[in-house]
N, C-alpha and C. Protein backbone atom coordinates (compact mmCIF):
# COMPACT_ATOMS: atom_id res chain seq x y z
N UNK A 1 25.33 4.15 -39.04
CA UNK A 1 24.08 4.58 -38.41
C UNK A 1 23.93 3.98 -37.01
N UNK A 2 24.06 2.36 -36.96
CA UNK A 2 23.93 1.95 -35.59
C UNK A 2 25.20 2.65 -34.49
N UNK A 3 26.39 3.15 -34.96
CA UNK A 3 27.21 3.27 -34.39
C UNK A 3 26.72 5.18 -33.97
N UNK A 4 26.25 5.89 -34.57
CA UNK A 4 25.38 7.21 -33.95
C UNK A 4 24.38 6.87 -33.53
N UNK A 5 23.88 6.29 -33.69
CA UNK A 5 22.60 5.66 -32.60
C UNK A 5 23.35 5.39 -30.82
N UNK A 6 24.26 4.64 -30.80
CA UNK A 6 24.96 4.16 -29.78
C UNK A 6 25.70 5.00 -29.24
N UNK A 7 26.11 6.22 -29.80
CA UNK A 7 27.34 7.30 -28.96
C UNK A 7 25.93 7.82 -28.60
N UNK A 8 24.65 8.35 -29.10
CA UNK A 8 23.72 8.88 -28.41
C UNK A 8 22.94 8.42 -27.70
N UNK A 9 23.07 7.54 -27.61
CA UNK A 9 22.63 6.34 -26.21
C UNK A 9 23.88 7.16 -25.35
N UNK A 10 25.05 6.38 -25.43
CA UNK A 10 25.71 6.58 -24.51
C UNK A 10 25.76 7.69 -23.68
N UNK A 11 25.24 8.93 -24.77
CA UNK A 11 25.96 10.43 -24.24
C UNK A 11 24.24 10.58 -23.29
N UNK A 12 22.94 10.00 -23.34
CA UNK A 12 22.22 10.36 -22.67
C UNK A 12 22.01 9.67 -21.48
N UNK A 13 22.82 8.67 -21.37
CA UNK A 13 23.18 7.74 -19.97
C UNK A 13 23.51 8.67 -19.31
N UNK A 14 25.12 9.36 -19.76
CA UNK A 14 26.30 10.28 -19.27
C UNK A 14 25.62 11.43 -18.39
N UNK A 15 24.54 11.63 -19.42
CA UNK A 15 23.84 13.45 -18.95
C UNK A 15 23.51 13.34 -17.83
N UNK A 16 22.48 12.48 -18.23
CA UNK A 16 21.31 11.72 -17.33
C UNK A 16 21.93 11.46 -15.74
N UNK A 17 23.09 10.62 -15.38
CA UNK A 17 23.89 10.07 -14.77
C UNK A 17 24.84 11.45 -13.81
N UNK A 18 24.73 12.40 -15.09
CA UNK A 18 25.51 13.14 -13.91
C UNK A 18 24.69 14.61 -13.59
N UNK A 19 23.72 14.29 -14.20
CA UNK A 19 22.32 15.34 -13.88
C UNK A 19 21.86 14.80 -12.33
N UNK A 20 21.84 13.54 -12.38
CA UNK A 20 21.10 12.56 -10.91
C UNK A 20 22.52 12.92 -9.77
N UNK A 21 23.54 12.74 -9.78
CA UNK A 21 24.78 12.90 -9.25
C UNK A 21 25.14 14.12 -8.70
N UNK A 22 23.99 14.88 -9.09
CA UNK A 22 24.62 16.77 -9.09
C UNK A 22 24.16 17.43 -7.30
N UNK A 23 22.94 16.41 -7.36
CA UNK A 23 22.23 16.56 -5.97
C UNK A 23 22.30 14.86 -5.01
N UNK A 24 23.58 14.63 -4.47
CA UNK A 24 23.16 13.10 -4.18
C UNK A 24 22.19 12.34 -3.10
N UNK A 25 21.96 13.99 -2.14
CA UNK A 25 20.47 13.64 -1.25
C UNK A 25 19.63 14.57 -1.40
N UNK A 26 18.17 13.66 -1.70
CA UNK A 26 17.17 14.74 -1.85
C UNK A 26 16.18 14.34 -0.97
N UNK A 27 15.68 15.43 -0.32
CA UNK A 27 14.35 15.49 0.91
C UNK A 27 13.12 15.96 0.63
N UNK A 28 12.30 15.26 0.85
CA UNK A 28 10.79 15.82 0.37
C UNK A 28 9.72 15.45 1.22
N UNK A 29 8.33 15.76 0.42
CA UNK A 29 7.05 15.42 1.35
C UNK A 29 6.14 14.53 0.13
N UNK A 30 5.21 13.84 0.87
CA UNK A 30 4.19 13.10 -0.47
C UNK A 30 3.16 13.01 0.31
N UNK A 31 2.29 12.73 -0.45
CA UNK A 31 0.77 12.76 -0.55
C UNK A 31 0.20 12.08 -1.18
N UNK A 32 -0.72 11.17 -1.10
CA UNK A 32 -2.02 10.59 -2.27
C UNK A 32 -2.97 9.24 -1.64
N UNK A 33 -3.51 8.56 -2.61
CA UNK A 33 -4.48 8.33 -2.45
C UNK A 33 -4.01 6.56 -2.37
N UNK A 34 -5.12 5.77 -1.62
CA UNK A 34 -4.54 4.55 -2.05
C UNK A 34 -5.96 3.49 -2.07
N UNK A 35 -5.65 2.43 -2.56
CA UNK A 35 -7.15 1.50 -2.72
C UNK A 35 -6.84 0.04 -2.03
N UNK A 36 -7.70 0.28 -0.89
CA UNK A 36 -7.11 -0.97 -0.11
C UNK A 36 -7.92 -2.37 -0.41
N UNK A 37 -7.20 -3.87 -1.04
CA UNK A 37 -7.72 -4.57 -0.73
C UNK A 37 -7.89 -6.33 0.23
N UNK A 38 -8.74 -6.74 0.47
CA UNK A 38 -8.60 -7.80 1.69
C UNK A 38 -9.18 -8.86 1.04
N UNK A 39 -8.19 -10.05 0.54
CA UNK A 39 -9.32 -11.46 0.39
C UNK A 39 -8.97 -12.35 1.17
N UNK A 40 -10.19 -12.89 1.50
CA UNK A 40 -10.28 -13.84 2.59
C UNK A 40 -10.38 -15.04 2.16
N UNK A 41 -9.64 -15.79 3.38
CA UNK A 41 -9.61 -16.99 2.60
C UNK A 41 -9.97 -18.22 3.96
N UNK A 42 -10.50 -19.07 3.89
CA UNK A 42 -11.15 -20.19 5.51
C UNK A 42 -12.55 -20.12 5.20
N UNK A 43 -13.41 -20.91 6.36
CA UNK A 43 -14.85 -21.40 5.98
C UNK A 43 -15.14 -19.73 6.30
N UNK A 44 -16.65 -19.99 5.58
CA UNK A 44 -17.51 -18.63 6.08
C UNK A 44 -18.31 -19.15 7.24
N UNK A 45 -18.91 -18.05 7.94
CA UNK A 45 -19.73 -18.18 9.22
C UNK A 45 -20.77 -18.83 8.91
N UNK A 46 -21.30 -19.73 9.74
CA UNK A 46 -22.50 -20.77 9.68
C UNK A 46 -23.94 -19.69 9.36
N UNK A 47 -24.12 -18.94 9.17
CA UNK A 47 -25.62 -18.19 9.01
C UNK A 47 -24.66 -16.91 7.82
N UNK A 48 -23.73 -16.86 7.25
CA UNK A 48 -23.51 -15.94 6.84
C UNK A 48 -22.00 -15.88 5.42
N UNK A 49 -21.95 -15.24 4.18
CA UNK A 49 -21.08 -15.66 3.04
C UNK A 49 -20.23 -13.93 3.57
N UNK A 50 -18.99 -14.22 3.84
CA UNK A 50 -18.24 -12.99 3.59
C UNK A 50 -17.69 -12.89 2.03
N UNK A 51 -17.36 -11.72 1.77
CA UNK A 51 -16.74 -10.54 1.24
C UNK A 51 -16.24 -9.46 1.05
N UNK A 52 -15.71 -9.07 0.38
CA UNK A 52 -14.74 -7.46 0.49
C UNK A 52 -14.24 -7.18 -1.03
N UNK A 53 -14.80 -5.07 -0.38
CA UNK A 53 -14.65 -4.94 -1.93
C UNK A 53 -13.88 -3.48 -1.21
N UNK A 54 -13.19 -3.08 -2.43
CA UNK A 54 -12.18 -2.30 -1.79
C UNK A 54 -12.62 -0.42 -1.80
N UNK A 55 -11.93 0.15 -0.66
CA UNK A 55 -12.51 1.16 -1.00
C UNK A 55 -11.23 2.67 -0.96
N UNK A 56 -11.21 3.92 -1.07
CA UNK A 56 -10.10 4.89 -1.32
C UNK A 56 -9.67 5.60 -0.10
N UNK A 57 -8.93 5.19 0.63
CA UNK A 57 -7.79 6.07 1.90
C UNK A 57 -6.81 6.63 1.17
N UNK A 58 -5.97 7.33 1.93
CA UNK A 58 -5.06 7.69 1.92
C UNK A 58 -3.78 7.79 2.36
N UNK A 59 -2.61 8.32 2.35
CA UNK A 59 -1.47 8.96 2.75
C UNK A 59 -0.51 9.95 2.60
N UNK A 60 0.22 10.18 3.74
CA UNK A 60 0.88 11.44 3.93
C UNK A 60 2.48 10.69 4.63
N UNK A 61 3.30 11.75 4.23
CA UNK A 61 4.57 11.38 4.51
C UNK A 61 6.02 12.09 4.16
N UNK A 62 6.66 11.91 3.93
CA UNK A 62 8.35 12.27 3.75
C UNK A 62 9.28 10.90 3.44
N UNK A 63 10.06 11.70 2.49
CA UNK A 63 11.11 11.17 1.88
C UNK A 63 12.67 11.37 2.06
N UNK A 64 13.35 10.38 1.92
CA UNK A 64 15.11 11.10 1.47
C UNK A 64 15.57 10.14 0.32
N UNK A 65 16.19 10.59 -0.17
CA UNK A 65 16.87 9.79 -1.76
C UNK A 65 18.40 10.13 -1.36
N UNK A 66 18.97 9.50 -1.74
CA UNK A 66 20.38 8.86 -1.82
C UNK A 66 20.80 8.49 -3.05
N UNK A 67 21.35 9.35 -3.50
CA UNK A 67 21.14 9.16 -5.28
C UNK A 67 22.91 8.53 -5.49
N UNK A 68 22.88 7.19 -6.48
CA UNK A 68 24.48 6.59 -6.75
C UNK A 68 24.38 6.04 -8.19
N UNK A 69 24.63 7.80 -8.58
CA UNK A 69 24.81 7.68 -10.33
C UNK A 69 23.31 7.36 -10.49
N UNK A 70 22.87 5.89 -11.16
CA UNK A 70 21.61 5.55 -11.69
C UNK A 70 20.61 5.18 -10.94
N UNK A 71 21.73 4.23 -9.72
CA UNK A 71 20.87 4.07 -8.35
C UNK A 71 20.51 5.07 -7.38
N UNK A 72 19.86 4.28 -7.01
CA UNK A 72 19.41 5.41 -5.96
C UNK A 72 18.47 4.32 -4.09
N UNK A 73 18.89 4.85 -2.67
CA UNK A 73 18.33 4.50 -2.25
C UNK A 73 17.35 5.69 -1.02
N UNK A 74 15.89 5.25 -1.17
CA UNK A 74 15.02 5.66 -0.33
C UNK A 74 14.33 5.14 0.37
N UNK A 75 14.56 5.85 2.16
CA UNK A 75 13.37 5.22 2.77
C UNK A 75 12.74 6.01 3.11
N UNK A 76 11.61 6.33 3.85
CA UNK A 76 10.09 7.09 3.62
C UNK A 76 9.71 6.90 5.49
N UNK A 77 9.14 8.02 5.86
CA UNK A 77 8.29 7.89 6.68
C UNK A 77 6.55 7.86 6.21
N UNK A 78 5.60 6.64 6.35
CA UNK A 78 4.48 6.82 5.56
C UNK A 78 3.82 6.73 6.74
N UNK A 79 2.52 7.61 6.86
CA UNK A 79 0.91 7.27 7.44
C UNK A 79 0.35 6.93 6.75
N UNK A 80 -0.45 5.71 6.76
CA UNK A 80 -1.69 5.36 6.16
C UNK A 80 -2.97 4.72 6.15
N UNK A 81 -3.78 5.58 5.62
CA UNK A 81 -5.23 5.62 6.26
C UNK A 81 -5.83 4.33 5.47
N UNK A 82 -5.56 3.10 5.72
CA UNK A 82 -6.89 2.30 4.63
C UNK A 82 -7.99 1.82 4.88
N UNK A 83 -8.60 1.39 3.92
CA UNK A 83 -10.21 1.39 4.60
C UNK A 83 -10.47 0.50 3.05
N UNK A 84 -11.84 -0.96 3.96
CA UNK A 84 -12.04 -2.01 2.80
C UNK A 84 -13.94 -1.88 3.24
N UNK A 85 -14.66 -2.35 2.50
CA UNK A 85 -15.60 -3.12 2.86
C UNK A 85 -16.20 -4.31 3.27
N UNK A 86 -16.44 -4.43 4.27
CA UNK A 86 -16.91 -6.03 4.31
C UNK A 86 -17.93 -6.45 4.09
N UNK A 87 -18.79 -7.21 3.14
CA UNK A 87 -20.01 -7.55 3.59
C UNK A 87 -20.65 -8.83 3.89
N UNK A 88 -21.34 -9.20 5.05
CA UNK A 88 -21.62 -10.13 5.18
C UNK A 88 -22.71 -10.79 4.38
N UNK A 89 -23.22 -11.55 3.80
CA UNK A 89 -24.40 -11.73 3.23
C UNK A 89 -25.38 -13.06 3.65
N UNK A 90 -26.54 -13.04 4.54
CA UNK A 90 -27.00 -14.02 4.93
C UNK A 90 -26.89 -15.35 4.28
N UNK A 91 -27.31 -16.61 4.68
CA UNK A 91 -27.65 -17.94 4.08
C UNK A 91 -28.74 -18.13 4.23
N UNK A 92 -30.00 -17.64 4.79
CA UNK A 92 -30.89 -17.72 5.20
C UNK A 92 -32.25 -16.28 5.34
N UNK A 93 -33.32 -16.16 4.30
CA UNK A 93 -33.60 -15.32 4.10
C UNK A 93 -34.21 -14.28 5.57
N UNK A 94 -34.47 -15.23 6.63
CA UNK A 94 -35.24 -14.50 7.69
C UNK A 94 -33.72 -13.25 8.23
N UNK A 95 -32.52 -13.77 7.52
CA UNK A 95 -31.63 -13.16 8.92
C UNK A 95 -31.15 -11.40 8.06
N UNK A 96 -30.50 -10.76 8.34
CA UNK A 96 -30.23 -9.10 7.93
C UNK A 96 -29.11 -9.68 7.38
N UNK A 97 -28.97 -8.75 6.59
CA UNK A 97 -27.22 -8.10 5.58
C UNK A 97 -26.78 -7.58 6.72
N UNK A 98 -25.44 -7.51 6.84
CA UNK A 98 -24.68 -6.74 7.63
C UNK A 98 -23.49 -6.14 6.90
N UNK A 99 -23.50 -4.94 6.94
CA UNK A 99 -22.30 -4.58 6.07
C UNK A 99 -21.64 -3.35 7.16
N UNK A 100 -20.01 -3.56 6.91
CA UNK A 100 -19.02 -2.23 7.26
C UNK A 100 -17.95 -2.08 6.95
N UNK A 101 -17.78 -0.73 7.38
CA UNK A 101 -16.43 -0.51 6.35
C UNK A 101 -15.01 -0.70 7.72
N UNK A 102 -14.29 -1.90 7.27
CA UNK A 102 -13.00 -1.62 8.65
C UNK A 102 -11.99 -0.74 7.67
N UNK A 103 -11.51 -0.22 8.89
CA UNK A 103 -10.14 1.07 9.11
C UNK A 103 -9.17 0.59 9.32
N UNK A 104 -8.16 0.51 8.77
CA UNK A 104 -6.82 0.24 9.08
C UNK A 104 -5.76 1.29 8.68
N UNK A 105 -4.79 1.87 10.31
CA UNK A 105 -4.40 2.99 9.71
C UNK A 105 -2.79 2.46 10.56
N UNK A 106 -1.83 2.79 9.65
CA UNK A 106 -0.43 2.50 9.92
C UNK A 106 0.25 3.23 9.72
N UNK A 107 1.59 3.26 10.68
CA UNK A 107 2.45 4.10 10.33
C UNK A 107 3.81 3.01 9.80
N UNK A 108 4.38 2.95 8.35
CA UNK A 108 5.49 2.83 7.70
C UNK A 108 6.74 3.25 7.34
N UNK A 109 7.38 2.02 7.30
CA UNK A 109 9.26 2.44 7.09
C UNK A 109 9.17 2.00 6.02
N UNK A 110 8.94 2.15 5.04
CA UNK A 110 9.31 1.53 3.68
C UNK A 110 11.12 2.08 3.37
N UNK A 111 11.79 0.94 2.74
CA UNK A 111 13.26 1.53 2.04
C UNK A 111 13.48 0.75 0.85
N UNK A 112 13.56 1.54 0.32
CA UNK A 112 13.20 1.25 -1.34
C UNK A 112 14.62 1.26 -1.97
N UNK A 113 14.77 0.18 -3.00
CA UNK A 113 16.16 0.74 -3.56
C UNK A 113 15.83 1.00 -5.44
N UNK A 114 16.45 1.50 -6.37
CA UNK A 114 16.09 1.94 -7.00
C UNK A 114 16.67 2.20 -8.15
N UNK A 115 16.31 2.08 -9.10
CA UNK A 115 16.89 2.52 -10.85
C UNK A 115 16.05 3.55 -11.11
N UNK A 116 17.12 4.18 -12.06
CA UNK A 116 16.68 5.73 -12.49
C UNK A 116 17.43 5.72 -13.93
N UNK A 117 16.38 5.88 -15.10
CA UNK A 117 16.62 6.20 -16.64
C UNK A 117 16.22 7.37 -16.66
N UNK A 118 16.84 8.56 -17.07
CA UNK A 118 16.49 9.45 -17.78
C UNK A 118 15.34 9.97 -16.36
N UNK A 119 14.47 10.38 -16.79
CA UNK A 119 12.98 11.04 -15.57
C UNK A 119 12.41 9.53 -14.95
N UNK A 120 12.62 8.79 -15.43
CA UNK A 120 12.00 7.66 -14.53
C UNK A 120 12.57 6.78 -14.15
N UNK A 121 11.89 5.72 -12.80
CA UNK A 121 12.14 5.17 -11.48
C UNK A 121 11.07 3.81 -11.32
N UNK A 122 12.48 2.91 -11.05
CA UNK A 122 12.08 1.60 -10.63
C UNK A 122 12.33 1.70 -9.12
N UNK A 123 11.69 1.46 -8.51
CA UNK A 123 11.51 1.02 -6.69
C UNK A 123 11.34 -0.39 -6.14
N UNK A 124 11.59 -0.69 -5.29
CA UNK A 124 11.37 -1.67 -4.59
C UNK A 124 12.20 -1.92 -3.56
N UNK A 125 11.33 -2.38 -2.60
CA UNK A 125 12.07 -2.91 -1.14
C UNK A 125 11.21 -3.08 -0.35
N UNK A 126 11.71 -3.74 1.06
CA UNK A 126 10.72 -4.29 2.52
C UNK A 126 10.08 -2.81 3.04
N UNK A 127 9.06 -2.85 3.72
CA UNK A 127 8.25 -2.03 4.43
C UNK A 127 8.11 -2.72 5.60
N UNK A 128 8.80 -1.88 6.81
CA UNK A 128 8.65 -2.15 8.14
C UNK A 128 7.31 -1.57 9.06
N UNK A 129 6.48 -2.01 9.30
CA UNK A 129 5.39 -1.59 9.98
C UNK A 129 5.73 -1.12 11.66
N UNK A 130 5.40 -0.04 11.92
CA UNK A 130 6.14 0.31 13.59
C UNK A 130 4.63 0.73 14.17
N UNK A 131 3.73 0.82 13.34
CA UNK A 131 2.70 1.20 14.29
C UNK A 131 1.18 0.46 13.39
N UNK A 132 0.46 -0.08 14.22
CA UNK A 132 -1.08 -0.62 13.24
C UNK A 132 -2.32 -0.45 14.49
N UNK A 133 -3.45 0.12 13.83
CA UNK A 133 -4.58 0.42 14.25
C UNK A 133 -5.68 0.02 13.48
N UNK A 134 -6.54 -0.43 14.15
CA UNK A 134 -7.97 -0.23 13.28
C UNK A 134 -9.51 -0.64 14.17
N UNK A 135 -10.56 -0.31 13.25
CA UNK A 135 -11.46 0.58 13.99
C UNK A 135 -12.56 -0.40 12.75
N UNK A 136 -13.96 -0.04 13.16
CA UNK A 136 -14.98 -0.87 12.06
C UNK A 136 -16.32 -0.20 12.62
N UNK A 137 -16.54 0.99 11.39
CA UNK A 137 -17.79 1.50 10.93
C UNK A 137 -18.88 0.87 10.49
N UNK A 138 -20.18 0.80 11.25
CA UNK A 138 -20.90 -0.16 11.43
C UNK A 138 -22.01 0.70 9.95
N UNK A 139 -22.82 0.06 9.00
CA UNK A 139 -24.11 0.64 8.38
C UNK A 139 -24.74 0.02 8.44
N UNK A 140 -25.37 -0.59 9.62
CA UNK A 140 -26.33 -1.37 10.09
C UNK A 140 -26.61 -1.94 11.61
N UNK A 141 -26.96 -1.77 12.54
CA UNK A 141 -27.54 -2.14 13.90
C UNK A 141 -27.08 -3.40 14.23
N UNK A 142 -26.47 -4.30 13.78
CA UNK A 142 -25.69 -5.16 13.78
C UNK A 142 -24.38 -5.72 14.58
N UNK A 143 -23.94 -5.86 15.52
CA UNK A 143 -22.37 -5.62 16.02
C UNK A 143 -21.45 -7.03 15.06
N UNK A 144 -20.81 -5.85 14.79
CA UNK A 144 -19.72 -6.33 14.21
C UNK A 144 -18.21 -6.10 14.57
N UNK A 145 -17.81 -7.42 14.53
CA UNK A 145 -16.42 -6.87 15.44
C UNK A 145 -15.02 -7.63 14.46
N UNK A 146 -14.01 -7.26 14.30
CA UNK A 146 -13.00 -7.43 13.20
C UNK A 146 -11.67 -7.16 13.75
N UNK A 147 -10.58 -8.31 14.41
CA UNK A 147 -9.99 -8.09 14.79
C UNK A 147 -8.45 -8.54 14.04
N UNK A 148 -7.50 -8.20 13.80
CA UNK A 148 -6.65 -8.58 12.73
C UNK A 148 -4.58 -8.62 13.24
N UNK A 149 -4.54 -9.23 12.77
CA UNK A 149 -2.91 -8.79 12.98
C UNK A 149 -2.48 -8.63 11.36
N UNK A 150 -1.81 -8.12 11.50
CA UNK A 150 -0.70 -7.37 10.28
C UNK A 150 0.96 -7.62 10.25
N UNK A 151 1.22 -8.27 9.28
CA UNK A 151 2.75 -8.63 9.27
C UNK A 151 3.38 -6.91 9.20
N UNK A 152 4.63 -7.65 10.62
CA UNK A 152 5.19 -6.71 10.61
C UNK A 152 6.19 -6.19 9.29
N UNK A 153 6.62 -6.92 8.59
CA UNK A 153 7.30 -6.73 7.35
C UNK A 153 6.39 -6.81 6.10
N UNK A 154 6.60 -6.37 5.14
CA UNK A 154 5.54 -6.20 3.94
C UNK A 154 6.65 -6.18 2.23
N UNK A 155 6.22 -5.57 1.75
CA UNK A 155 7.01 -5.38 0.37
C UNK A 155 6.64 -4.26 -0.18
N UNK A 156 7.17 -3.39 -1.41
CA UNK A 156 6.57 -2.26 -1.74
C UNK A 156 7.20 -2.51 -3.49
N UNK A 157 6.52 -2.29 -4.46
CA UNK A 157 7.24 -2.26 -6.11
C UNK A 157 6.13 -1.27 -6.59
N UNK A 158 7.40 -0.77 -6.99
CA UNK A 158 6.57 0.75 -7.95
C UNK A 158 7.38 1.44 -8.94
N UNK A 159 6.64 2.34 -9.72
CA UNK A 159 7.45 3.39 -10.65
C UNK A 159 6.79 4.67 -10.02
N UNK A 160 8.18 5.14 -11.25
CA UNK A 160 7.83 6.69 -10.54
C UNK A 160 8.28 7.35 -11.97
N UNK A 161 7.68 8.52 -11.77
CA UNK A 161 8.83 9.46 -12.93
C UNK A 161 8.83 11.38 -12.39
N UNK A 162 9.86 11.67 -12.54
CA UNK A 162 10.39 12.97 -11.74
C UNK A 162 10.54 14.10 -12.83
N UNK A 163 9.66 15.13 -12.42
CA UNK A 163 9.54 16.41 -13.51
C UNK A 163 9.95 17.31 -12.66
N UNK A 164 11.69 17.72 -12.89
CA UNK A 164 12.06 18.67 -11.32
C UNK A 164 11.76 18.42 -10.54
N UNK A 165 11.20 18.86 -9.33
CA UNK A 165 10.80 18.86 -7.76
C UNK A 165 10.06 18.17 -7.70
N UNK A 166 9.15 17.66 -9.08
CA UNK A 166 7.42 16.70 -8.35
C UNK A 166 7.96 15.10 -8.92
N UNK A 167 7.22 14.99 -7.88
CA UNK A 167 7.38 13.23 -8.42
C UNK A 167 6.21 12.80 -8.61
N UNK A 168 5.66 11.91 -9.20
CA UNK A 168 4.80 10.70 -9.28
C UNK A 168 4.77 9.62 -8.99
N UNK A 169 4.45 9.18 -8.57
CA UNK A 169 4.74 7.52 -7.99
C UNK A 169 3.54 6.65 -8.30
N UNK A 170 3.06 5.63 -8.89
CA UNK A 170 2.70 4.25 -8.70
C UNK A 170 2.82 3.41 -8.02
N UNK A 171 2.40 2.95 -7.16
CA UNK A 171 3.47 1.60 -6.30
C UNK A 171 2.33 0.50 -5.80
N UNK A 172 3.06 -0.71 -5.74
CA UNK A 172 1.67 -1.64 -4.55
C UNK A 172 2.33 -2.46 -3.86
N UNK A 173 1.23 -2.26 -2.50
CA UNK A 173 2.28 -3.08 -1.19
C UNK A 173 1.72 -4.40 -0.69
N UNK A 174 2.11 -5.19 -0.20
CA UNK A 174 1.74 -6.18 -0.22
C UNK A 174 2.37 -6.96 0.59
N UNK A 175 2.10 -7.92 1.05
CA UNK A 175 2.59 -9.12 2.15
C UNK A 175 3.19 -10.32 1.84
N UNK A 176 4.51 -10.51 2.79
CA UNK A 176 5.06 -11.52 2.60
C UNK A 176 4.39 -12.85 3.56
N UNK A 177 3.38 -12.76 4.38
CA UNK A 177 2.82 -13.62 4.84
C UNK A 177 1.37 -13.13 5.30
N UNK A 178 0.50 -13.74 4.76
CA UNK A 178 -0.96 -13.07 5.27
C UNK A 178 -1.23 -13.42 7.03
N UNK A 179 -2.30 -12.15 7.06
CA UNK A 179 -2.67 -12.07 8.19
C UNK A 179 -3.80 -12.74 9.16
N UNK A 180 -4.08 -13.57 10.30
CA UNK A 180 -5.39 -13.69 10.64
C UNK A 180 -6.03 -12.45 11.16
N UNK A 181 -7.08 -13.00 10.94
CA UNK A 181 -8.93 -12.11 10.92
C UNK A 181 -9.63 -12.62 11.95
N UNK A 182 -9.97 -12.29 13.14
CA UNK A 182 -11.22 -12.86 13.57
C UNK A 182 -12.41 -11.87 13.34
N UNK A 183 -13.48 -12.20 13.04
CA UNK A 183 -14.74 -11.98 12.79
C UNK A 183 -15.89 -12.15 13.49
N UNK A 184 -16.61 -11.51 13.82
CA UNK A 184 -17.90 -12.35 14.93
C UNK A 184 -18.91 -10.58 14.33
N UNK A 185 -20.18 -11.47 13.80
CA UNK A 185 -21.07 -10.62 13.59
C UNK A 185 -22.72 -11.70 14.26
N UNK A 186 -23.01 -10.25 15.16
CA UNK A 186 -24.32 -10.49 15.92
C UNK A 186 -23.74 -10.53 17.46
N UNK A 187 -24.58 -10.96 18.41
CA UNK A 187 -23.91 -10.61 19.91
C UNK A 187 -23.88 -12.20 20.62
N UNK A 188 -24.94 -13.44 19.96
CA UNK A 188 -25.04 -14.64 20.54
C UNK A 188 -23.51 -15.59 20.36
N UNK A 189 -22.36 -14.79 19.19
CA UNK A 189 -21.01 -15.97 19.65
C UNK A 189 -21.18 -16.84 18.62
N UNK A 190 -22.28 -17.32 17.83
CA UNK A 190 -22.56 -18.35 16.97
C UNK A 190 -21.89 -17.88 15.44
N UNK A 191 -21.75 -16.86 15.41
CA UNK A 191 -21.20 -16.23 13.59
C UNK A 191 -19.64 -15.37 13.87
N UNK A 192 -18.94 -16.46 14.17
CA UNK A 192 -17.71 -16.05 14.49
C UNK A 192 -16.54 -17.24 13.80
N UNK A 193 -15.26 -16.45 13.43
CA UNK A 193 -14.92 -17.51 12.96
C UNK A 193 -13.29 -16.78 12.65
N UNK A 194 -12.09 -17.88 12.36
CA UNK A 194 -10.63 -16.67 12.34
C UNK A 194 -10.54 -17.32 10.88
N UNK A 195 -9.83 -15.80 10.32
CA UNK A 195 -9.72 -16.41 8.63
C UNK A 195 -8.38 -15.64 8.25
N UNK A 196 -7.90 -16.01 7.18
CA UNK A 196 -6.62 -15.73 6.61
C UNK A 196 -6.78 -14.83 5.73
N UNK A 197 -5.85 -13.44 5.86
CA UNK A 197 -6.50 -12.26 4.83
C UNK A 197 -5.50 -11.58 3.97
N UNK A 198 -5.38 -11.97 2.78
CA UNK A 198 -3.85 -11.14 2.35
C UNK A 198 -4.11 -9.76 1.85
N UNK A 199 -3.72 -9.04 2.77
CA UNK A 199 -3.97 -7.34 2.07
C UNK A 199 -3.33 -7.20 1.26
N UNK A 200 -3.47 -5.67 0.78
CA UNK A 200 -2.94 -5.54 -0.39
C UNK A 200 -3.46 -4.17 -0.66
N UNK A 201 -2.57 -2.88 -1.21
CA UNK A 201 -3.14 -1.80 -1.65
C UNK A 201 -2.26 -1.10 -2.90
N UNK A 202 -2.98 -0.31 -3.49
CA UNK A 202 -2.23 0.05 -4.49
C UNK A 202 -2.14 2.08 -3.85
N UNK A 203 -1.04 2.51 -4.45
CA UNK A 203 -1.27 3.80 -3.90
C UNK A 203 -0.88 4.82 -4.95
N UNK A 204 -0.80 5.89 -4.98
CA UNK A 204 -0.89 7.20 -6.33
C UNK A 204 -0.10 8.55 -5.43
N UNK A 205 0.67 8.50 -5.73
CA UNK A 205 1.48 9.76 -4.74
C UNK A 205 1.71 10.72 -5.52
N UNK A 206 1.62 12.17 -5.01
CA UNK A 206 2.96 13.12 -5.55
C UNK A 206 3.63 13.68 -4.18
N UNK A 207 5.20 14.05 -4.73
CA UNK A 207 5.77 14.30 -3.67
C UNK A 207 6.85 15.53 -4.69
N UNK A 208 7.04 16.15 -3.44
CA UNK A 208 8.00 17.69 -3.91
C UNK A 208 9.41 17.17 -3.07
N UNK A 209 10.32 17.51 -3.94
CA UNK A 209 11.36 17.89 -3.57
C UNK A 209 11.99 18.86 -3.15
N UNK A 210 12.68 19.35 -1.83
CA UNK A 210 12.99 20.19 -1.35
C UNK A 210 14.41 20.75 -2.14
């Protein structure tokens, strides 16, 4: 019994293995959604307690796969739109809440290398950052200003699983060294302060194969 158990193991490696082998580059497009988040870490501002709670961007992009037998390697052109909340919360009842949402939108090299069982996919590899922007939506009369750097290198680990042409993906990216933050909310200079922020997002893709 264990020994038909084991030739049918073997023979669905075989299939499997030369089903992946049949096409050894594949090109595509993806799409989805992602949940960005930011914790901060240094003193808070003298009149004021930060926080951040995360909120849903997105991305868009293209793929190529390089398929070797089980392995497989991909790197990706990604845009991505993320977006967190910040809120400030007074120490002192006379002063306002200040709350907004910052934007952070990048363009990514992720290259992923990869295992493949049967329909599904282990990923992982560095993400090269070639382009970073961001912007801070004010919901309150308040100036708020949020200025950040972003490691140029990052990380990416995910699954996936492939039904013909569509894929699915899971994945979350993340930093090999966090970023500083400067912060300054109000216009007098006094509620300002640089803090250490390790991002972090999780993302939900589908992507077609050409």
């Amino acid at each position: 019994m264990k020994k038909k158990i084991i030739i049918v193991m073997a023979c669905a490696l075989l299939s499997a293995s030369a089903s992946y082998a049949l096409s050894p580059i594949k090109m595509g497009i993806k799409a989805g959604i992602t949940a960005q988040t930011a914790n901060l870490s240094g003193p808070n501002l003298p009149d004021y307690n930060l926080s951040t709670n995360a909120r849903i961007g997105g991305q868009v992009g293209a793929f190529a796969r390089i398929n070797l037998l089980l392995f497989h390697i991909q790197p990706e052109l990604i845009y991505s739109m993320n977006r967190y909340d910040l809120e400030a919360t007074p120490t002192a009842n006379f002063l306002p809440r200040s709350t907004s949402v910052v934007k952070q939108n990048s363009l990514d090299v992720p290259v992923l290398f990869g295992f493949k069982l049967l329909m599904f996919r282990i990923n992982a590899g560095p993400v090269f950052n070639i382009m970073n922007e961001g912007s801070v939506k004010m919901k309150d009369d308040i100036t708020h200003a949020v200025n950040y750097t972003k490691s140029s290198v990052s990380y990416a680990l995910g699954l996936g699983l492939d039904l013909d042409k569509v894929g699915i993906d899971v994945r979350y990216n993340g930093q090999f060294k966090k970023s500083m933050q400067h912060i300054e909310i109000g216009d007098l200079g006094r509620n300002a302060g640089e803090f250490d922020s390790a991002y972090g997002n999780w993302a939900f893709t589908i992507a077609y194969s050409f």
